[in-house]
Protein backbone atom coordinates (compact mmCIF):
# COMPACT_ATOMS: atom_id res chain seq x y z
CA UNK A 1 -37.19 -5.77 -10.19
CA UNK A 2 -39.61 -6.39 -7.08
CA UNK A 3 -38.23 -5.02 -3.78
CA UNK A 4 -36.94 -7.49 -1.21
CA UNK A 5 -38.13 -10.73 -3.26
CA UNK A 6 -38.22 -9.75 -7.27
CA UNK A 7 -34.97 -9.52 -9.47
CA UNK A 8 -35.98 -8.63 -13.18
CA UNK A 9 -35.59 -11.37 -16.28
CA UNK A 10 -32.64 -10.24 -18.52
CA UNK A 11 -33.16 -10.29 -22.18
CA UNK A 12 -30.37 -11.62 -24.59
CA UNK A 13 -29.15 -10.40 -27.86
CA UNK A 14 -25.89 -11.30 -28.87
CA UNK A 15 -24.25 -9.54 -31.75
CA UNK A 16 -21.60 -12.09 -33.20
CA UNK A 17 -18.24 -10.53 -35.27
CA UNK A 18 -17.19 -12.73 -37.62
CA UNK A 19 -13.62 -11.72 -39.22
CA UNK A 20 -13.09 -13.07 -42.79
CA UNK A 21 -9.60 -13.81 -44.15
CA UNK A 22 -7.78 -14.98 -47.10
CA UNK A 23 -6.26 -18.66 -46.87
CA UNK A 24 -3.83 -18.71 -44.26
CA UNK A 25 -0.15 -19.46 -46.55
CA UNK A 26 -1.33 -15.75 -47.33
CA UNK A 27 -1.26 -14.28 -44.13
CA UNK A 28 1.16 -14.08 -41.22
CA UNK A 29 0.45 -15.76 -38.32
CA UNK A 30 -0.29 -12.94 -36.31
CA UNK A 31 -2.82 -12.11 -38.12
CA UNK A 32 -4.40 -15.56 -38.46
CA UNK A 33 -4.06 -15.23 -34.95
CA UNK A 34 -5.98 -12.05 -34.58
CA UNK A 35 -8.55 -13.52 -36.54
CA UNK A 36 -9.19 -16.25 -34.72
CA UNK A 37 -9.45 -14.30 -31.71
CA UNK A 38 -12.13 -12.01 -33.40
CA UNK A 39 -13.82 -15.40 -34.50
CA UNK A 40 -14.48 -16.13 -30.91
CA UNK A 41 -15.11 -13.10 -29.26
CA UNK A 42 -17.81 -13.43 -26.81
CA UNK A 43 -21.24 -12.06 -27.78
CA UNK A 44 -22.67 -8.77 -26.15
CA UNK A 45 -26.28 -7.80 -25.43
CA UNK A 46 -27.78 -5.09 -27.79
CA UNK A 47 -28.29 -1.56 -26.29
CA UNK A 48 -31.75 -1.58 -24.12
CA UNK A 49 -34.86 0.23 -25.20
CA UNK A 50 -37.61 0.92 -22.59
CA UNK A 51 -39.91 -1.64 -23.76
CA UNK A 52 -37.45 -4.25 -23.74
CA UNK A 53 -36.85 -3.23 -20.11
CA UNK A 54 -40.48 -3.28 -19.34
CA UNK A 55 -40.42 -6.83 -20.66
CA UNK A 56 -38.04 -7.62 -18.08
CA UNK A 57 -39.70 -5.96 -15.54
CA UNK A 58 -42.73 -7.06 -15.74
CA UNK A 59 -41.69 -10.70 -15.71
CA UNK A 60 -39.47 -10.28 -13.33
CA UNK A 61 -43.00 -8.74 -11.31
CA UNK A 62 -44.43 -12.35 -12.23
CA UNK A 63 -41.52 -14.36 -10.87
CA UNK A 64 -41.65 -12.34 -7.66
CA UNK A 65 -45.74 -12.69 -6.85
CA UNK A 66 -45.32 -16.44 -8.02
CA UNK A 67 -42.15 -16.79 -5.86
CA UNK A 68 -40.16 -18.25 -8.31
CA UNK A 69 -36.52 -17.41 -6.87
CA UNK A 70 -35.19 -18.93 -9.72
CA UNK A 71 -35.38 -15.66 -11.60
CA UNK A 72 -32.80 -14.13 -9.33
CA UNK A 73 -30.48 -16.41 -8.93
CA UNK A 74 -30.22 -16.36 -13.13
CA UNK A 75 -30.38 -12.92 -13.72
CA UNK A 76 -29.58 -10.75 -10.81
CA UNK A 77 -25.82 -8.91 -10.81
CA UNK A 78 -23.37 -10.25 -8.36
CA UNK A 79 -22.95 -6.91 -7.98
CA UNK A 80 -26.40 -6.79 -7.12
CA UNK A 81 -27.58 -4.16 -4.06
CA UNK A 82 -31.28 -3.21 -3.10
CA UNK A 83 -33.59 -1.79 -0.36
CA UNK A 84 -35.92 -3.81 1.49
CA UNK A 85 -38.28 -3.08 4.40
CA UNK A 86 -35.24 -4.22 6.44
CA UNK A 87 -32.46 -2.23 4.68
CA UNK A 88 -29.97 -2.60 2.29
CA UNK A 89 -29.55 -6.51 0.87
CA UNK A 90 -27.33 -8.18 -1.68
CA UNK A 91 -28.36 -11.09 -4.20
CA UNK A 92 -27.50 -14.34 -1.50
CA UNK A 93 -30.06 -11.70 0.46
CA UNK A 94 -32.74 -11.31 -1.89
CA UNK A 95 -32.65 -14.98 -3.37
CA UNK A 96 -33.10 -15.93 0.39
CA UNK A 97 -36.12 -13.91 0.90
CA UNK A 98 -38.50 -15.89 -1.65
CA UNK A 99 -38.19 -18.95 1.25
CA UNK A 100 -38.30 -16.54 4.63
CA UNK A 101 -40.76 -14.52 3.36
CA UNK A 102 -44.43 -15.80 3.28
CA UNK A 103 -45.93 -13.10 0.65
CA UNK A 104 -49.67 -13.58 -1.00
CA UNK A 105 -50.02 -11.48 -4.18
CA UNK A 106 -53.08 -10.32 -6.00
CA UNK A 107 -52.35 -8.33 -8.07
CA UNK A 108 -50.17 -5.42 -9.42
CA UNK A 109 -49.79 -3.04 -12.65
CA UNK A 110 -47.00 -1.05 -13.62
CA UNK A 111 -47.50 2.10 -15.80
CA UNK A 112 -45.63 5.41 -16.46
CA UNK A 113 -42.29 4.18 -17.40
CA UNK A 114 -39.32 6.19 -18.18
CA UNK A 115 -35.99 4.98 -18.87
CA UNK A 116 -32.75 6.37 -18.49
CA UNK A 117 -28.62 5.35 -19.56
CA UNK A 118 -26.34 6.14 -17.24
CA UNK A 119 -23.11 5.48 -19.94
CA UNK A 120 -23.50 2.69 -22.76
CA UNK A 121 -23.55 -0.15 -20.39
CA UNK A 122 -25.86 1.46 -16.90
CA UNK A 123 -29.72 1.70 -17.52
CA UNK A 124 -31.79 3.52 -15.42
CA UNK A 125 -35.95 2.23 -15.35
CA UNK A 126 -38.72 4.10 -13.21
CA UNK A 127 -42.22 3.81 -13.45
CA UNK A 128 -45.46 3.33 -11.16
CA UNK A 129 -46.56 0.40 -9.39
CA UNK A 130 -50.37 -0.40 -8.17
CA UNK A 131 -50.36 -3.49 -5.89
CA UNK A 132 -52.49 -5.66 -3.79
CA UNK A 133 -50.19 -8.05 -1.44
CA UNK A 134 -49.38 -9.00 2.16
CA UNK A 135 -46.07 -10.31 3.45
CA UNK A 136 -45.43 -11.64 7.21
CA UNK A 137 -48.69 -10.46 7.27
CA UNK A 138 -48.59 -7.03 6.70
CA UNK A 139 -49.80 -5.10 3.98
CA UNK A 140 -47.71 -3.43 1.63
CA UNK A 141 -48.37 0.01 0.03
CA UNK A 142 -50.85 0.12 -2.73
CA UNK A 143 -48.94 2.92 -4.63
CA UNK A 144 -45.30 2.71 -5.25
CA UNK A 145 -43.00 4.66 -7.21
CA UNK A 146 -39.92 2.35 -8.54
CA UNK A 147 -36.71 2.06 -10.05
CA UNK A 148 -34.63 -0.99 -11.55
CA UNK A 149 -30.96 -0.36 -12.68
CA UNK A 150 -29.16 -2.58 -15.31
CA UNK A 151 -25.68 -3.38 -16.48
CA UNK A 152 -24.89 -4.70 -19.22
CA UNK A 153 -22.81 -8.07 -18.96
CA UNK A 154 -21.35 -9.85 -21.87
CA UNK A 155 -24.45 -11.32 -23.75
CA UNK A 156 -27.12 -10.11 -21.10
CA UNK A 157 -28.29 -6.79 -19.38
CA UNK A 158 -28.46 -8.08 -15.22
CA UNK A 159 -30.62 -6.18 -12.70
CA UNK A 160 -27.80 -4.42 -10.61
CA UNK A 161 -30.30 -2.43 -8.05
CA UNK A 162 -34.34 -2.43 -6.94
CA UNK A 163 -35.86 0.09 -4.50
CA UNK A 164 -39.12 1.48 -4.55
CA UNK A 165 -40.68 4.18 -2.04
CA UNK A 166 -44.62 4.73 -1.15
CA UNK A 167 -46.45 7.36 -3.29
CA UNK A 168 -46.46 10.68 -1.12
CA UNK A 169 -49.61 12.39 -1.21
CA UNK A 170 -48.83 16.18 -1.02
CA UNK A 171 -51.63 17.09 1.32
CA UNK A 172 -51.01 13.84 3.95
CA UNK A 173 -47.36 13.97 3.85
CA UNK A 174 -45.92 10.46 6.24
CA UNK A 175 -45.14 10.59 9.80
CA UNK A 176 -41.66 9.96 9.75
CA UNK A 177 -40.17 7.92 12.17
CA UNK A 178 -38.02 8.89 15.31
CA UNK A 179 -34.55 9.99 14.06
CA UNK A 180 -31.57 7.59 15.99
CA UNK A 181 -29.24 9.44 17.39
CA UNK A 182 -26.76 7.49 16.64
CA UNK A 183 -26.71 8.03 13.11
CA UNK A 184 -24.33 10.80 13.03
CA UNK A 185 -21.59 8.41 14.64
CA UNK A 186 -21.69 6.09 12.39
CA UNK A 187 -20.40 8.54 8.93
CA UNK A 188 -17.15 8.74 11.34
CA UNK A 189 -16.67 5.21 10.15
CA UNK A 190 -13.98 5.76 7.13
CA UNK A 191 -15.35 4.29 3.30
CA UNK A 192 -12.51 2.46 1.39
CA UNK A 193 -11.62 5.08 -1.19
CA UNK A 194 -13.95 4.37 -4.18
CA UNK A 195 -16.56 5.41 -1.50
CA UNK A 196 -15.48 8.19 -0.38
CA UNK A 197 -14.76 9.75 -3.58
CA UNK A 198 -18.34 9.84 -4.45
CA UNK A 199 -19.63 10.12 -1.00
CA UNK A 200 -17.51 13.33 -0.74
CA UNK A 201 -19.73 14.66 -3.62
CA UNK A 202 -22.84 13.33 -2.05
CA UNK A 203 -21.96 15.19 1.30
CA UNK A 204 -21.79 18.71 -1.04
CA UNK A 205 -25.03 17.87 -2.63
CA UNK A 206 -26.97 17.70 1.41
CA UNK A 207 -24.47 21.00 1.85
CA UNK A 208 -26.34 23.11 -0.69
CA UNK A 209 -29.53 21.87 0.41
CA UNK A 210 -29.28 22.46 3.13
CA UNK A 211 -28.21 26.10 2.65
CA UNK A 212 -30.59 26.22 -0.51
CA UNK A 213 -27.59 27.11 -3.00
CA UNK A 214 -28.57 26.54 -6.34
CA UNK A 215 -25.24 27.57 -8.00
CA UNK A 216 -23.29 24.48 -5.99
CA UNK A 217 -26.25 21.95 -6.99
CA UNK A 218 -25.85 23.59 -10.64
CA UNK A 219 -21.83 23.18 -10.50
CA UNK A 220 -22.03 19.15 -9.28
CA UNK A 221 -25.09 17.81 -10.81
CA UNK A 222 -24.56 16.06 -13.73
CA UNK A 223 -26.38 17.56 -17.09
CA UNK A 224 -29.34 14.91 -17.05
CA UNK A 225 -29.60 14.73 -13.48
CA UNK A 226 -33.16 12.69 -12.59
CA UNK A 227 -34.37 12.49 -9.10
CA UNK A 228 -36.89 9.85 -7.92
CA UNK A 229 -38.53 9.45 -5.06
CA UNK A 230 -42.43 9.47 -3.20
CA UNK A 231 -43.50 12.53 -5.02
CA UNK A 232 -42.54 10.95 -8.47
CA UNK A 233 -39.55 12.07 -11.08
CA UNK A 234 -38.18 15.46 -11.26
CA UNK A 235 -36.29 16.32 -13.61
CA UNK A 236 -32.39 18.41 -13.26
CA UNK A 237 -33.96 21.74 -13.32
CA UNK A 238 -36.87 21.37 -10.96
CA UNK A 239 -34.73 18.90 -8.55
CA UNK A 240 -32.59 22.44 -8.72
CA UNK A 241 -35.39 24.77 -8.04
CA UNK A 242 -37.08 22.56 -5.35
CA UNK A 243 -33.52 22.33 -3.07
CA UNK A 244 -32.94 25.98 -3.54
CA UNK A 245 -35.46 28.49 -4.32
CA UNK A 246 -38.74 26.40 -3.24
CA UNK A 247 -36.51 24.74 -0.51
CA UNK A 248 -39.09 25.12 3.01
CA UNK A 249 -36.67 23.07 4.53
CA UNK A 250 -35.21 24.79 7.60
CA UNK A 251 -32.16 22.27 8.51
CA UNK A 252 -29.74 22.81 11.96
CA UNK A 253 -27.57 19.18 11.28
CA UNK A 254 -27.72 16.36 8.53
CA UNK A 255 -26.07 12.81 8.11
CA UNK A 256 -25.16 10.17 5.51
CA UNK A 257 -24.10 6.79 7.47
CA UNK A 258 -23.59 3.58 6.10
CA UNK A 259 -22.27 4.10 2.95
CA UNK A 260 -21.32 1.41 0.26
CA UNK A 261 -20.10 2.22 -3.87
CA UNK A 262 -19.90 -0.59 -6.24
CA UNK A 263 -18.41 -0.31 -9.33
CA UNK A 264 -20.96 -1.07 -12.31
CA UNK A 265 -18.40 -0.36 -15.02
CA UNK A 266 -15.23 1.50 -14.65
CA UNK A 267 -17.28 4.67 -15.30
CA UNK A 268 -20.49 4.00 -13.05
CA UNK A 269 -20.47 3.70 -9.19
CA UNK A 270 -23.66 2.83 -7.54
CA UNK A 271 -23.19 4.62 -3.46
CA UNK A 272 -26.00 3.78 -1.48
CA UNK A 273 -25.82 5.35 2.45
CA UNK A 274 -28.71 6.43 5.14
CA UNK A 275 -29.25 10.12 5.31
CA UNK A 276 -31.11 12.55 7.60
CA UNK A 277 -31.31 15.42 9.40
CA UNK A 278 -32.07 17.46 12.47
CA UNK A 279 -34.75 20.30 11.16
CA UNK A 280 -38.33 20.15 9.62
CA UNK A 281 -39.50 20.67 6.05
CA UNK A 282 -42.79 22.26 5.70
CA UNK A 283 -42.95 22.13 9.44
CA UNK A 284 -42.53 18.04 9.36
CA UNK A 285 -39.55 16.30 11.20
CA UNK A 286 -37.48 15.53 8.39
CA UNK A 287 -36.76 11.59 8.00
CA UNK A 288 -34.26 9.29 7.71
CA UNK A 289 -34.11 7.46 4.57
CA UNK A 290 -32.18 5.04 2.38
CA UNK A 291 -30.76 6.92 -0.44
CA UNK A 292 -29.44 5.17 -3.66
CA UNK A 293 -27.62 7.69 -6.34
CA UNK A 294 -25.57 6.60 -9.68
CA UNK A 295 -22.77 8.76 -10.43
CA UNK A 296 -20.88 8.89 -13.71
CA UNK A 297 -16.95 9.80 -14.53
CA UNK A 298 -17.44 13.54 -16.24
CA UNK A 299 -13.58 13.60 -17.50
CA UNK A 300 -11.30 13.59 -14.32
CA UNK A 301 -14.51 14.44 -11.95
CA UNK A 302 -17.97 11.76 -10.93
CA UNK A 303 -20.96 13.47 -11.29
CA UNK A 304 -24.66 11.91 -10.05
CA UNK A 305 -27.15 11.32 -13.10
CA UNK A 306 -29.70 9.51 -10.85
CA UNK A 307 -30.70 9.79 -7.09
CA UNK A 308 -33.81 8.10 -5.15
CA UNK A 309 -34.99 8.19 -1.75
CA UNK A 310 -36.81 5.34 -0.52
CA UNK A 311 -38.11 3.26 2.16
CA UNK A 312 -38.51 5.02 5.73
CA UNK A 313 -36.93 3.03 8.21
């Protein structure tokens, strides 16, 4: 699903239940009853695979250079939430954008695609994106690394998130951009509950980075813990290694602001919050970001199977 502008086609497979009974003087009603409920019980979409996703994507990729906004208003969440050049949007937001926004699009190819389920009914898609556009008359970047998340609702799986961050190249790292002060002030603004209970865990997570402990990473994150961001997808145990042990990040403050959950299913939350920080990493300032990560109920406890940072502000 394209940034600001692009929400990905949705596929549909329904899988119909048909209960079978004998003639009803043979039955008691409650059962004819129950079987007339199964008769009409509403269709629901097959489990993903990657390529199916990909099929989605990529459409979704063609809707969005041939502004056609009438693939998001179809197949976009409600619940949808994504990152733009100007923050954090929802769908009225990103169906909007197709008439504000006067894009040209050349070209674009998407490649190295992983995906990822976050529970049965949460999919996770990154891959690569090479593309040639302008919008309001500046160009974007040519090298993008993405992600798409999906939920799966009734007969269709809807795009429930888009961001997508420029490609960092290791040896020209980006100038971030001036940290705002008043960033700090704004996490004393309370979350309803269902954001602070994940928040809370997100807050531990910048904690043992920024003190490099690798046992409190290894404690919260969850088993298949990805993280995605400009220097590509790194998997639980390097995502580990590279906060803790390979951590040159020397950090005096940090802060997450902004913060908003939405419940995907009752075992999914989606947070999505600002973070930064008052230090350097590898003697660079370190920048303020939008951060998106999808947490999963472990038993009693959320833990995050996907994080991302994207889109320097």
């Amino acid at each position: 699903m394209k940034r600001i502008s692009l929400i990905t086609l949705t596929f549909v497979t329904a899988v119909f239940f048909v209960a079978c009974g004998a003639p009803a003087d043979n039955k008691p009603a409650a059962n004819n009853a129950a079987n007339a409920n199964a008769n009409t019980a509403k269709p629901v979409a097959a489990a993903p695979t990657k390529e199916a996703l990909m099929t989605m994507e990529k459409a979704g990729w063609e809707a969005w250079k041939n502004r056609d906004a009438k693939w998001t208003e179809e197949n976009a969440s409600d619940k949808y939430v994504g990152f733009s050049s100007t923050g954090r949007m929802d769908k009225a937001a990103a169906i909007k954008s197709y008439t504000e926004q006067k894009c040209e699009i050349k070209s674009y190819t998407l490649s190295d695609d992983q995906m990822q389920m976050v529970g049965p009914d949460v999919a996770v898609l990154t891959f690569k994106g090479v593309q040639d556009y302008t919008c309001d008359g500046k160009k974007g970047p040519a090298n993008v690394n993405s992600a798409s998340i999906y939920v799966r609702e009734g007969d269709k799986w809807k795009a429930a998130f888009y961001a997508e961050t420029a490609v960092v190249d290791p040896k020209a790292p980006p100038k971030p951009a001036p940290a705002k002060k008043d960033e700090a002030k704004k996490e004393e603004a309370k979350p309803d509950a269902a954001t602070d209970a994940v928040l809370s865990i997100e807050k531990k997570i910048w904690e043992a980075w920024k003190v490099k402990d690798g046992k409190a990473l290894e404690d919260i994150l969850a088993k298949d813990f990805v993280f995605y961001g400009g220097e590509g997808r790194r998997d639980r145990a390097t995502t580990i290694k590279n906060w803790s042990t390979d951590n040159k990040c020397e950090v005096k403050s940090y802060w997450l602001s902004d913060a908003k959950s939405v419940s995907l299913t009752k075992d999914v939350s989606l947070l999505t919050y600002k973070g930064g920080g008052d230090g350097t990493c590898e003697g660079q300032p370190i920048m303020t970001e939008w951060y998106v990560a999808a947490y999963m109920k472990d038993g009693e406890a959320w833990r995050p199977s996907f994080g991302m940072g994207a889109n320097q502000y």
